[in-house]
PDB file of N, CA and C in Angstrom:
ATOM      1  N   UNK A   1       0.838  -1.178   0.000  1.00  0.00           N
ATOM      2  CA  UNK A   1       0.000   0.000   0.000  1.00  0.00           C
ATOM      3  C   UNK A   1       0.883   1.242   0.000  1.00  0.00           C
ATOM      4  N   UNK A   2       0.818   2.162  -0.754  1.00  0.00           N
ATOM      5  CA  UNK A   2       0.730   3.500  -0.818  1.00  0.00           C
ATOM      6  C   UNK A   2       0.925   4.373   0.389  1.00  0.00           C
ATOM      7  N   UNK A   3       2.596   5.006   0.726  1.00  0.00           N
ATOM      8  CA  UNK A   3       1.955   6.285   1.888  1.00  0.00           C
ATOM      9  C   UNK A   3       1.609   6.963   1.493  1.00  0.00           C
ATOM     10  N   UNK A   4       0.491   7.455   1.929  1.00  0.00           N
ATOM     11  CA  UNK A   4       0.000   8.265   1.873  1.00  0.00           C
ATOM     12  C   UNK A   4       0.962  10.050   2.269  1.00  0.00           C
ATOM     13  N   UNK A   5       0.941  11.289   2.066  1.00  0.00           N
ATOM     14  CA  UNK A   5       1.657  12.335   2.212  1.00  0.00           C
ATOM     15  C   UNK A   5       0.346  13.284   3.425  1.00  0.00           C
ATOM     16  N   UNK A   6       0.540  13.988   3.634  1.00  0.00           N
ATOM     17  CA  UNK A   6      -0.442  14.991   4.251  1.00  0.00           C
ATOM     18  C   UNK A   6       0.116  16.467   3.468  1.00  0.00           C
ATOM     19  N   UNK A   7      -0.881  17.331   3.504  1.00  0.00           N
ATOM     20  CA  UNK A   7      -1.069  18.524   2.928  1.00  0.00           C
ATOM     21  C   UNK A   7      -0.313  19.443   3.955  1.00  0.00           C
ATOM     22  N   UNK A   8       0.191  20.503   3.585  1.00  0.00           N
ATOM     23  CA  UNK A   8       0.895  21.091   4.123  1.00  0.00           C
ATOM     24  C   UNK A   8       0.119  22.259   5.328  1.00  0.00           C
ATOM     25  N   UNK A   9      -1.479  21.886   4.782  1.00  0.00           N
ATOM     26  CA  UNK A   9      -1.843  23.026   6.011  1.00  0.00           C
ATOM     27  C   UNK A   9      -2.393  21.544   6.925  1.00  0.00           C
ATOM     28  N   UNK A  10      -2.548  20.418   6.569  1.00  0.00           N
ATOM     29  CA  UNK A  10      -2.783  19.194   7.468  1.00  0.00           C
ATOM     30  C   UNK A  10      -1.629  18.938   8.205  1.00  0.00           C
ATOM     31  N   UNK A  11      -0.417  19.197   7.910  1.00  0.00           N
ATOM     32  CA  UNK A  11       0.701  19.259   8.840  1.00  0.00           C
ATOM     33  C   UNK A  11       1.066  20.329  10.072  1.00  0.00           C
ATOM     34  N   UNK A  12       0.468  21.696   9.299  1.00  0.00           N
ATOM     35  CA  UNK A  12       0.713  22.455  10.631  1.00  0.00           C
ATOM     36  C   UNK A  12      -0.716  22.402  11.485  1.00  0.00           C
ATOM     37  N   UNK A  13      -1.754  21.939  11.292  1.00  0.00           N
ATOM     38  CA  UNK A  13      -2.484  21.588  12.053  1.00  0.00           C
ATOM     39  C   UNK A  13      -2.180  20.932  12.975  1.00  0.00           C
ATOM     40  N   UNK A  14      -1.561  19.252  12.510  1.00  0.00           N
ATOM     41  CA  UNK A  14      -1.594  18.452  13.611  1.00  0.00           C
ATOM     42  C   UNK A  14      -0.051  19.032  14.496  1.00  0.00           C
ATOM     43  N   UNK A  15       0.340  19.308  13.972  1.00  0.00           N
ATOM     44  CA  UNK A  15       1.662  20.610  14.795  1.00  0.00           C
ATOM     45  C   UNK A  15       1.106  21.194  15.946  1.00  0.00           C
ATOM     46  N   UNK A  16       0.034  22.304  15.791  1.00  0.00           N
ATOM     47  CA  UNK A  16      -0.441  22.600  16.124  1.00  0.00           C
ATOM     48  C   UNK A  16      -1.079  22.392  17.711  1.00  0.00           C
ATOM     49  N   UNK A  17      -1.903  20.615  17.255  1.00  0.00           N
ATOM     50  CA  UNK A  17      -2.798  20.208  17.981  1.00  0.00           C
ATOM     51  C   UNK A  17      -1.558  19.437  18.834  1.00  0.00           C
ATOM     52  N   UNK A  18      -0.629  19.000  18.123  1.00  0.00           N
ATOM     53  CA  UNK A  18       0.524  18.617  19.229  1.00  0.00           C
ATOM     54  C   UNK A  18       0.876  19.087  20.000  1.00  0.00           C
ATOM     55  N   UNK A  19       1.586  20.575  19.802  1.00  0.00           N
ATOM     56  CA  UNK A  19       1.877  21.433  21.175  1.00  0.00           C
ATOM     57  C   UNK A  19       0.832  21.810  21.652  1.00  0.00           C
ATOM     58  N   UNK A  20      -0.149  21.710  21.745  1.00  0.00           N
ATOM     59  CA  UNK A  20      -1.190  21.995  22.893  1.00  0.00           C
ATOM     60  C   UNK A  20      -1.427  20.637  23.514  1.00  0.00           C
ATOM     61  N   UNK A  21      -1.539  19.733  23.005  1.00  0.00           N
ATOM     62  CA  UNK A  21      -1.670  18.187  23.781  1.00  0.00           C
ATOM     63  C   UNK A  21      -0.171  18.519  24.627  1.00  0.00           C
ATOM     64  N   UNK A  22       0.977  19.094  24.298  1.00  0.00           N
ATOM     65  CA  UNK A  22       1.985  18.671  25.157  1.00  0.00           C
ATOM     66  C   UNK A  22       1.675  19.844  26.273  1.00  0.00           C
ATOM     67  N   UNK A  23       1.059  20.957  26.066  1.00  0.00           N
ATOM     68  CA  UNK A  23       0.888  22.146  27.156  1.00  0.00           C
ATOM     69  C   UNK A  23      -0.062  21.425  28.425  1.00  0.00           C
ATOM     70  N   UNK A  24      -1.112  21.023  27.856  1.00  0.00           N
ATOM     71  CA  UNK A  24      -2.333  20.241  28.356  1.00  0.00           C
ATOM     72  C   UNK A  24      -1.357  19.168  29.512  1.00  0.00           C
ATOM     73  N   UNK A  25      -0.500  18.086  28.591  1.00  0.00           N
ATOM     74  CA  UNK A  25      -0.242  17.280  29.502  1.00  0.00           C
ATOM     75  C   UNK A  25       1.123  17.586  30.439  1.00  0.00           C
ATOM     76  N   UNK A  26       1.676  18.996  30.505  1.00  0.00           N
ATOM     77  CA  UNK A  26       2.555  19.654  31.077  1.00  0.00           C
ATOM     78  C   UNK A  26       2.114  20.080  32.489  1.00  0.00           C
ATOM     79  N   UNK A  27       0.915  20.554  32.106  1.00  0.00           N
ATOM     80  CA  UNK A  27       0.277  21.560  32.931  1.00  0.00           C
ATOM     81  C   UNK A  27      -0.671  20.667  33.977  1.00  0.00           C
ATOM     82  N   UNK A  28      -1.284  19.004  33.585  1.00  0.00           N
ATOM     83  CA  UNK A  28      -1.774  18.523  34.080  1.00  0.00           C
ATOM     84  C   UNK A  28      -0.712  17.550  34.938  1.00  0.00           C
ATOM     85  N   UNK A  29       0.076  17.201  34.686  1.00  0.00           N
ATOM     86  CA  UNK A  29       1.402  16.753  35.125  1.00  0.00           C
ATOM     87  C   UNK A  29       1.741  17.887  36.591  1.00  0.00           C
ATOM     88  N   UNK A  30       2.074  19.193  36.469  1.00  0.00           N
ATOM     89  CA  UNK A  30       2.517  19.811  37.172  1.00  0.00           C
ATOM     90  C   UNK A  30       1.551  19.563  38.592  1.00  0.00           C
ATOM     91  N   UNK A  31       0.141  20.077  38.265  1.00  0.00           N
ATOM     92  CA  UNK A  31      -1.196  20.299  38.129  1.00  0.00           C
ATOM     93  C   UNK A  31      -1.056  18.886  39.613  1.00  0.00           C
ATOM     94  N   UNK A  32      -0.894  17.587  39.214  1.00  0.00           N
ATOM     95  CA  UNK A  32      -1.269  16.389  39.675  1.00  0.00           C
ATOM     96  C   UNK A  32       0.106  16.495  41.040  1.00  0.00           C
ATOM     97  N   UNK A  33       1.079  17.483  41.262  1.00  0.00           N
ATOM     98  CA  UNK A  33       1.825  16.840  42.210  1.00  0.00           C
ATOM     99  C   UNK A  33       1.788  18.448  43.062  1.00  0.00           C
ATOM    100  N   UNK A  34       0.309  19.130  43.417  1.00  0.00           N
ATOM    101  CA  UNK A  34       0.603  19.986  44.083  1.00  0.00           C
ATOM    102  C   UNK A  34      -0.846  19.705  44.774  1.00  0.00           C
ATOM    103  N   UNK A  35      -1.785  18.669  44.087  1.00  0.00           N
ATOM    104  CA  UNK A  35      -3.413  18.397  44.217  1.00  0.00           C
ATOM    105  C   UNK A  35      -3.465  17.205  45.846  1.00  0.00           C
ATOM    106  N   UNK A  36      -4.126  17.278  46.664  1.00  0.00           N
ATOM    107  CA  UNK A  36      -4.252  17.087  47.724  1.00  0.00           C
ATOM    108  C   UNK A  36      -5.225  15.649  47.858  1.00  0.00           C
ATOM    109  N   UNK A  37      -6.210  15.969  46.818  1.00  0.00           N
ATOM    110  CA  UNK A  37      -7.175  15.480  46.648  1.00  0.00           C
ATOM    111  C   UNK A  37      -7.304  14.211  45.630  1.00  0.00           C
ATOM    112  N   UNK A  38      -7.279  12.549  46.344  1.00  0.00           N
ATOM    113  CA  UNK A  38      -7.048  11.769  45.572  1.00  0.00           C
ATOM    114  C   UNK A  38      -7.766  11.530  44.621  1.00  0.00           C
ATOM    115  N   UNK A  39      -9.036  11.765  44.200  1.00  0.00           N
ATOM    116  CA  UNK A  39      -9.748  11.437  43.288  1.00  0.00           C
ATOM    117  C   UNK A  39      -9.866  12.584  41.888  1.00  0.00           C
ATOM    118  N   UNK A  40      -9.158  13.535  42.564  1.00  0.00           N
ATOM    119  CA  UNK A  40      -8.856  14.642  41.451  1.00  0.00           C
ATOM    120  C   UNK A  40      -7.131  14.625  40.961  1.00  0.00           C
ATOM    121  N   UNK A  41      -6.146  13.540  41.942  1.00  0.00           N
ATOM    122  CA  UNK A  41      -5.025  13.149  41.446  1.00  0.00           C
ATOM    123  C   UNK A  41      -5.092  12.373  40.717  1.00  0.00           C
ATOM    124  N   UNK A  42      -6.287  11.054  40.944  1.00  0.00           N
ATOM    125  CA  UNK A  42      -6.545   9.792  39.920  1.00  0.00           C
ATOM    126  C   UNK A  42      -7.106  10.410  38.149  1.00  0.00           C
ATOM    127  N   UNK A  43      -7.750  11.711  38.399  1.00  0.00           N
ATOM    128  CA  UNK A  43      -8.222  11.961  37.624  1.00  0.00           C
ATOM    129  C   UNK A  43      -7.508  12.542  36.297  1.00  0.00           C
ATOM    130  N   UNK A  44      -5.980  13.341  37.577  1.00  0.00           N
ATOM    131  CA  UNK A  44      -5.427  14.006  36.242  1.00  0.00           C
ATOM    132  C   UNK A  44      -4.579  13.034  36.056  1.00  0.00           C
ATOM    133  N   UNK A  45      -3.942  12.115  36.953  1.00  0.00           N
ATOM    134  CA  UNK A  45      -3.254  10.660  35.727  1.00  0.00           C
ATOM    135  C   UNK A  45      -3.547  10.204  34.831  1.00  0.00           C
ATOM    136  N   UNK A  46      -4.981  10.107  34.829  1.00  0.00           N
ATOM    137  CA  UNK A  46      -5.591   9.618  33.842  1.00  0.00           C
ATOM    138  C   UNK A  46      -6.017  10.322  32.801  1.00  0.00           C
ATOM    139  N   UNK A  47      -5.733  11.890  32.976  1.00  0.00           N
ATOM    140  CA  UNK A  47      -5.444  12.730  31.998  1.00  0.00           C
ATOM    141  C   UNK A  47      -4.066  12.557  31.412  1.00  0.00           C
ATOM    142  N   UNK A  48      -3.254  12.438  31.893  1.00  0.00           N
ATOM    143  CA  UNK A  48      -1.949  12.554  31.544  1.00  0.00           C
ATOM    144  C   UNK A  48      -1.448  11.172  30.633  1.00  0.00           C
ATOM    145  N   UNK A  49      -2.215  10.323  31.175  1.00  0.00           N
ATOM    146  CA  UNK A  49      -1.964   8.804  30.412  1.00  0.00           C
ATOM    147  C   UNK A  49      -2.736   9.193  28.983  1.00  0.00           C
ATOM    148  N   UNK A  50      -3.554   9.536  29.204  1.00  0.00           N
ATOM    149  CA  UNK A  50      -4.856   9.627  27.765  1.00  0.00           C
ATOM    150  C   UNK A  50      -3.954  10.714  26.840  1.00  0.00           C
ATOM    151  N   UNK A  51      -3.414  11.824  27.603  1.00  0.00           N
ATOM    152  CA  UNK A  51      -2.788  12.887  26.225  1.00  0.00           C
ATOM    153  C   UNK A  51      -1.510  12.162  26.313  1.00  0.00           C
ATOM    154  N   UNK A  52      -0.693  11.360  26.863  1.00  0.00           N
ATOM    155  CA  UNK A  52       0.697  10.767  26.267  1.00  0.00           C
ATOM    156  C   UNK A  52       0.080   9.615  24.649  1.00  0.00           C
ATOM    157  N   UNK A  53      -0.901   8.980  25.276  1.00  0.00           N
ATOM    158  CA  UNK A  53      -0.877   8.557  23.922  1.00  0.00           C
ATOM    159  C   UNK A  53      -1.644   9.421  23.002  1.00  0.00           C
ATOM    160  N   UNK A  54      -2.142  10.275  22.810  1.00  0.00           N
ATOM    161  CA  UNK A  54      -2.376  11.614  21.861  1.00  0.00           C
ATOM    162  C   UNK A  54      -1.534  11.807  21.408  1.00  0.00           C
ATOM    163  N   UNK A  55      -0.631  12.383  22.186  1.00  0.00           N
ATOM    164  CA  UNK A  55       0.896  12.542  21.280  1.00  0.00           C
ATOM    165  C   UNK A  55       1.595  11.632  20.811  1.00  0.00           C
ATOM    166  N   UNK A  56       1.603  10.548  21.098  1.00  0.00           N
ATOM    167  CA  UNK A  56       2.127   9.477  20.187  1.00  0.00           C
ATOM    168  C   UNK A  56       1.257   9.302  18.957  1.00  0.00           C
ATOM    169  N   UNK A  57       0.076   9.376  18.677  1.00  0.00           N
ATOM    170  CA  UNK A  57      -0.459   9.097  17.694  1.00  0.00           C
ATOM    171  C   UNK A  57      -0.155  10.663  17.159  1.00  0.00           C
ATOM    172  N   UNK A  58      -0.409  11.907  17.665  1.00  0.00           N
ATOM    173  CA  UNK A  58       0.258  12.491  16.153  1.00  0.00           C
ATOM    174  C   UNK A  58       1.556  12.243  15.720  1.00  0.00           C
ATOM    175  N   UNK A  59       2.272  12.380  16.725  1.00  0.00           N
ATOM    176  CA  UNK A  59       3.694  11.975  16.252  1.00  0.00           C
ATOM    177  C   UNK A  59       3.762  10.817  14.993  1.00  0.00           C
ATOM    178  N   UNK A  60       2.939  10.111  15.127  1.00  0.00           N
ATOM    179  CA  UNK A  60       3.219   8.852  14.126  1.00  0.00           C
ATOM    180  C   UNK A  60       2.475   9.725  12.862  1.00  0.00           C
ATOM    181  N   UNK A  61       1.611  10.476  13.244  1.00  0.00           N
ATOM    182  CA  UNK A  61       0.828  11.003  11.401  1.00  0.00           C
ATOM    183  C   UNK A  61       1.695  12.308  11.090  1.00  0.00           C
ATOM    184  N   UNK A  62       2.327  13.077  11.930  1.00  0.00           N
ATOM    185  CA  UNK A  62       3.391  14.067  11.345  1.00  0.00           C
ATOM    186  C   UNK A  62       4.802  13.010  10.807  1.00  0.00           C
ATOM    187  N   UNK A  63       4.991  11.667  11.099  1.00  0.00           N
ATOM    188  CA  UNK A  63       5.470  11.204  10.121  1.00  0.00           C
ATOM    189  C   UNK A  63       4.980  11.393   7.976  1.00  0.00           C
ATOM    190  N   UNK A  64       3.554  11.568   8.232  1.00  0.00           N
ATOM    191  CA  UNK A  64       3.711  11.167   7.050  1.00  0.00           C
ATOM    192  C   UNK A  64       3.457  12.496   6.511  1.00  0.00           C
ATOM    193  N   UNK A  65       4.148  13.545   7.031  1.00  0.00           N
ATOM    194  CA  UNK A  65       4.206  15.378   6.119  1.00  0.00           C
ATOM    195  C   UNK A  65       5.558  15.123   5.964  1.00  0.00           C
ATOM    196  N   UNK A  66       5.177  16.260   4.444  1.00  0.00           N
ATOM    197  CA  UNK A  66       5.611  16.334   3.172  1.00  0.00           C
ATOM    198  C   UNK A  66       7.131  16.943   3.789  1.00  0.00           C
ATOM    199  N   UNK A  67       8.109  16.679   2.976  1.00  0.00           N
ATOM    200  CA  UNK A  67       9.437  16.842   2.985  1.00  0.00           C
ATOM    201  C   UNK A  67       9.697  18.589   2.995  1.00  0.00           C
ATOM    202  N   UNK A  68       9.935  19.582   3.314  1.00  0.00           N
ATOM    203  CA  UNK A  68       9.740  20.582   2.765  1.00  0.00           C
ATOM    204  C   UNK A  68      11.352  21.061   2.544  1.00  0.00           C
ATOM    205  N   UNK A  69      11.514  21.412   1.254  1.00  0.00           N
ATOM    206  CA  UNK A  69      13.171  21.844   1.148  1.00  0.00           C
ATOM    207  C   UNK A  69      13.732  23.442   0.761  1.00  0.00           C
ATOM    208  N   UNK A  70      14.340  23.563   1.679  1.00  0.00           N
ATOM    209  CA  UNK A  70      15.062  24.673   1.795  1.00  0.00           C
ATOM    210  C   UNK A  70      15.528  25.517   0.550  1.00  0.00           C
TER     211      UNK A  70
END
């Protein structure tokens, strides 16, 4: 099968949506070791687990943008 390429404004999108998944899981990370409250600590782990693999899955589709040359 065919790779497929992504469009160049489909690349800075998922760019985009990446650094905010990494702000999100920065901030919920920080967020989880100052929280007192166990069921709102369980909660943001489980934030933090859910956007690590977010970012792995864009990471794998900004594999498939376009080469761009200098």
């Amino acid at each position: 099968m065919e790779k497929s390429n992504l469009a160049l404004n489909e690349t800075m999108q998922i760019h985009e949506l990446l650094n905010l998944k990494t702000v999100c899981m920065t901030s919920s990370k920080l967020t989880e070791g100052v929280v007192f409250d166990q069921d709102l600590k369980k909660l943001l782990e489980t934030c933090v687990q859910s956007t690590m693999t977010d970012i792995k899955e864009l990471q794998e589709l900004l594999q498939m943008a376009p080469e761009i040359k200098v």
